[in-house]
Protein backbone atom coordinates (compact mmCIF):
# COMPACT_ATOMS: atom_id res chain seq x y z
CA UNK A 1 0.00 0.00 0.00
CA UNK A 2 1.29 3.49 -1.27
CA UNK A 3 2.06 5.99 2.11
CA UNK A 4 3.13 9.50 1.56
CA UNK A 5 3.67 11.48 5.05
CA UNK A 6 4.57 14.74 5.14
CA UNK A 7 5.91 16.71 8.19
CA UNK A 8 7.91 19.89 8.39
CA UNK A 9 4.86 22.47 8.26
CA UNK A 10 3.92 25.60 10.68
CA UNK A 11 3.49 28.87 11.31
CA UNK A 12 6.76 31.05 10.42
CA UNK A 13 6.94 34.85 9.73
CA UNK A 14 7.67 36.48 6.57
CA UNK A 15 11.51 35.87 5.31
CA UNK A 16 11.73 32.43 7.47
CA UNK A 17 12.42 29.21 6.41
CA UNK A 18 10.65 25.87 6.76
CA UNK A 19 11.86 21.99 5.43
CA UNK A 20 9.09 19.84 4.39
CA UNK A 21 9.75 16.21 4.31
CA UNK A 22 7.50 13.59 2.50
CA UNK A 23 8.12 9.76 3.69
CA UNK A 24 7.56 7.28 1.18
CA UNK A 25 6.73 3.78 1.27
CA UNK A 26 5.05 1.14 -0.60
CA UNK A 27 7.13 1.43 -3.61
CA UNK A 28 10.12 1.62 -5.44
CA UNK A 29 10.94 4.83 -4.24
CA UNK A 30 13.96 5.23 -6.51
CA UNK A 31 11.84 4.48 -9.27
CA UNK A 32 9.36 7.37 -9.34
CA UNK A 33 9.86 11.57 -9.89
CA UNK A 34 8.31 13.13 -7.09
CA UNK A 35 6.73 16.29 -6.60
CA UNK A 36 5.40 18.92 -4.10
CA UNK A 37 2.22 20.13 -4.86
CA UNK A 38 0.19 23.31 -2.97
CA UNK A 39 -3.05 24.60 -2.82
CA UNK A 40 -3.95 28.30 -0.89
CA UNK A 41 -7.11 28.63 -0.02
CA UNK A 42 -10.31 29.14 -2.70
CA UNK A 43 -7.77 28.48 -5.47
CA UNK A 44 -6.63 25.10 -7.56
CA UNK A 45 -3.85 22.85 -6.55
CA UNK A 46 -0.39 23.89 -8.63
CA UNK A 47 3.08 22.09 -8.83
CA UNK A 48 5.64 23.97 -6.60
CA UNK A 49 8.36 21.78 -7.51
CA UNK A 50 9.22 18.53 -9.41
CA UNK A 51 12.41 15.92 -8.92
CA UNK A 52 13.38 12.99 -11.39
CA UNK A 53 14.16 10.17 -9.97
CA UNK A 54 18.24 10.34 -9.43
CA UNK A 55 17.67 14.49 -8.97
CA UNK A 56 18.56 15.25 -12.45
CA UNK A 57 16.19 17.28 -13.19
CA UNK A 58 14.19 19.50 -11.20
CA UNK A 59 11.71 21.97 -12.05
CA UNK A 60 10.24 24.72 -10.03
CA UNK A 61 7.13 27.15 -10.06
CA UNK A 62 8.34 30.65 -11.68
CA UNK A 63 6.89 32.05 -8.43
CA UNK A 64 9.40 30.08 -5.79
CA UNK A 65 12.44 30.17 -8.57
CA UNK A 66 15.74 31.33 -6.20
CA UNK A 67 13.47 30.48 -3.08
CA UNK A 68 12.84 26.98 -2.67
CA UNK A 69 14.76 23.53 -3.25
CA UNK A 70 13.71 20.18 -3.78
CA UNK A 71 15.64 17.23 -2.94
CA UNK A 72 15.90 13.57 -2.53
CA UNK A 73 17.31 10.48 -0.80
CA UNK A 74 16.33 7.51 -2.16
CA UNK A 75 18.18 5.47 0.71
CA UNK A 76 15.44 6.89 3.46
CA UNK A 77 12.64 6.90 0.32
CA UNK A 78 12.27 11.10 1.19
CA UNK A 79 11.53 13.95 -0.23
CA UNK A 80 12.36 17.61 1.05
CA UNK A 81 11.01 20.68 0.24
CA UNK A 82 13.51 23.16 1.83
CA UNK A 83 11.24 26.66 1.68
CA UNK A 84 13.88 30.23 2.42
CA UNK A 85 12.26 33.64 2.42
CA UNK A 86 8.99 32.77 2.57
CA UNK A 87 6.35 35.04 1.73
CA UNK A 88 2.64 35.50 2.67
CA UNK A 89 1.70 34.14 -0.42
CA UNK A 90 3.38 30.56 0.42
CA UNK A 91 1.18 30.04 2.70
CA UNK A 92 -1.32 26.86 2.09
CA UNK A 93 -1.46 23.09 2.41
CA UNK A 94 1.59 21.74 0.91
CA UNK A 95 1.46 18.09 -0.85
CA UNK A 96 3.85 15.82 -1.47
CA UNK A 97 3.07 13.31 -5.07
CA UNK A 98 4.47 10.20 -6.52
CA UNK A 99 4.39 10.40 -10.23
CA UNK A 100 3.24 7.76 -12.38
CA UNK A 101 3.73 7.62 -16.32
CA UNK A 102 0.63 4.91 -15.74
CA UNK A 103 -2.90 5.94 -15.45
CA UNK A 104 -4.33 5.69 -12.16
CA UNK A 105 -0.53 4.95 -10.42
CA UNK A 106 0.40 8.38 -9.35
CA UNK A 107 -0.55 9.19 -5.43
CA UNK A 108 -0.91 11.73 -2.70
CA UNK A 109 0.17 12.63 0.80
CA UNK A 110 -2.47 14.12 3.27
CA UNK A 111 -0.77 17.20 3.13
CA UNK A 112 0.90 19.60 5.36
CA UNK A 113 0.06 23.32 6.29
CA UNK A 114 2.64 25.73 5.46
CA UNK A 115 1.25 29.50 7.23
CA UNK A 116 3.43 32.64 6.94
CA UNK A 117 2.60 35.47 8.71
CA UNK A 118 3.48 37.87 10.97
């Protein structure tokens, strides 16, 4: 059975710094890109950052560009999300995704809430 946990979220003011983490288990870890996903409050879910399987390649949202990293270890099957200068408009539940080139074989975490103010 596919688990994704994430931890790392909280309240931080403006120009802080959290690290997400997303736990993995269930599959081949090693085998799958991962992403973090976010969505704020009355708007959709978007891709905040994206990691190929041996970290590669990684792609980020124009708007956290310079600001955020994402990162990998395949030998604790984790994913980080290291967030610097965080802004107001960071703030919202933060998910962590296994990507699937099959149909139906990508999955979610439960999410973690990311809130920066002052």
């Amino acid at each position: 059975q596919v688990q994704l946990v994430e931890s790392g979220g909280g309240l931080v003011q403006p120009g802080g710094s959290l690290r997400l983490s997303c736990a993995a288990s269930g599959f081949i870890f090693s085998n799958h890109a991962m992403s973090w996903y976010r969505q704020a409050a009355g708007k959709e879910r978007e891709l905040v950052a994206l990691v190929s399987t041996a970290s590669g390649i990684r792609r980020y949202a124009d708007s956290v560009k310079g600001r955020f990293t994402i990162s990998r270890d395949n030998a604790k099957n984790t994913v980080y999300l290291q967030m610097n200068s965080l802004k107001p408009e960071d703030t919202a539940m933060y998910y962590c995704k296994k990507e699937s080139s099959r149909p139906g074989f990508d999955a979610w975490g439960q999410g973690t809430q990311v809130t920066v103010s002052s």
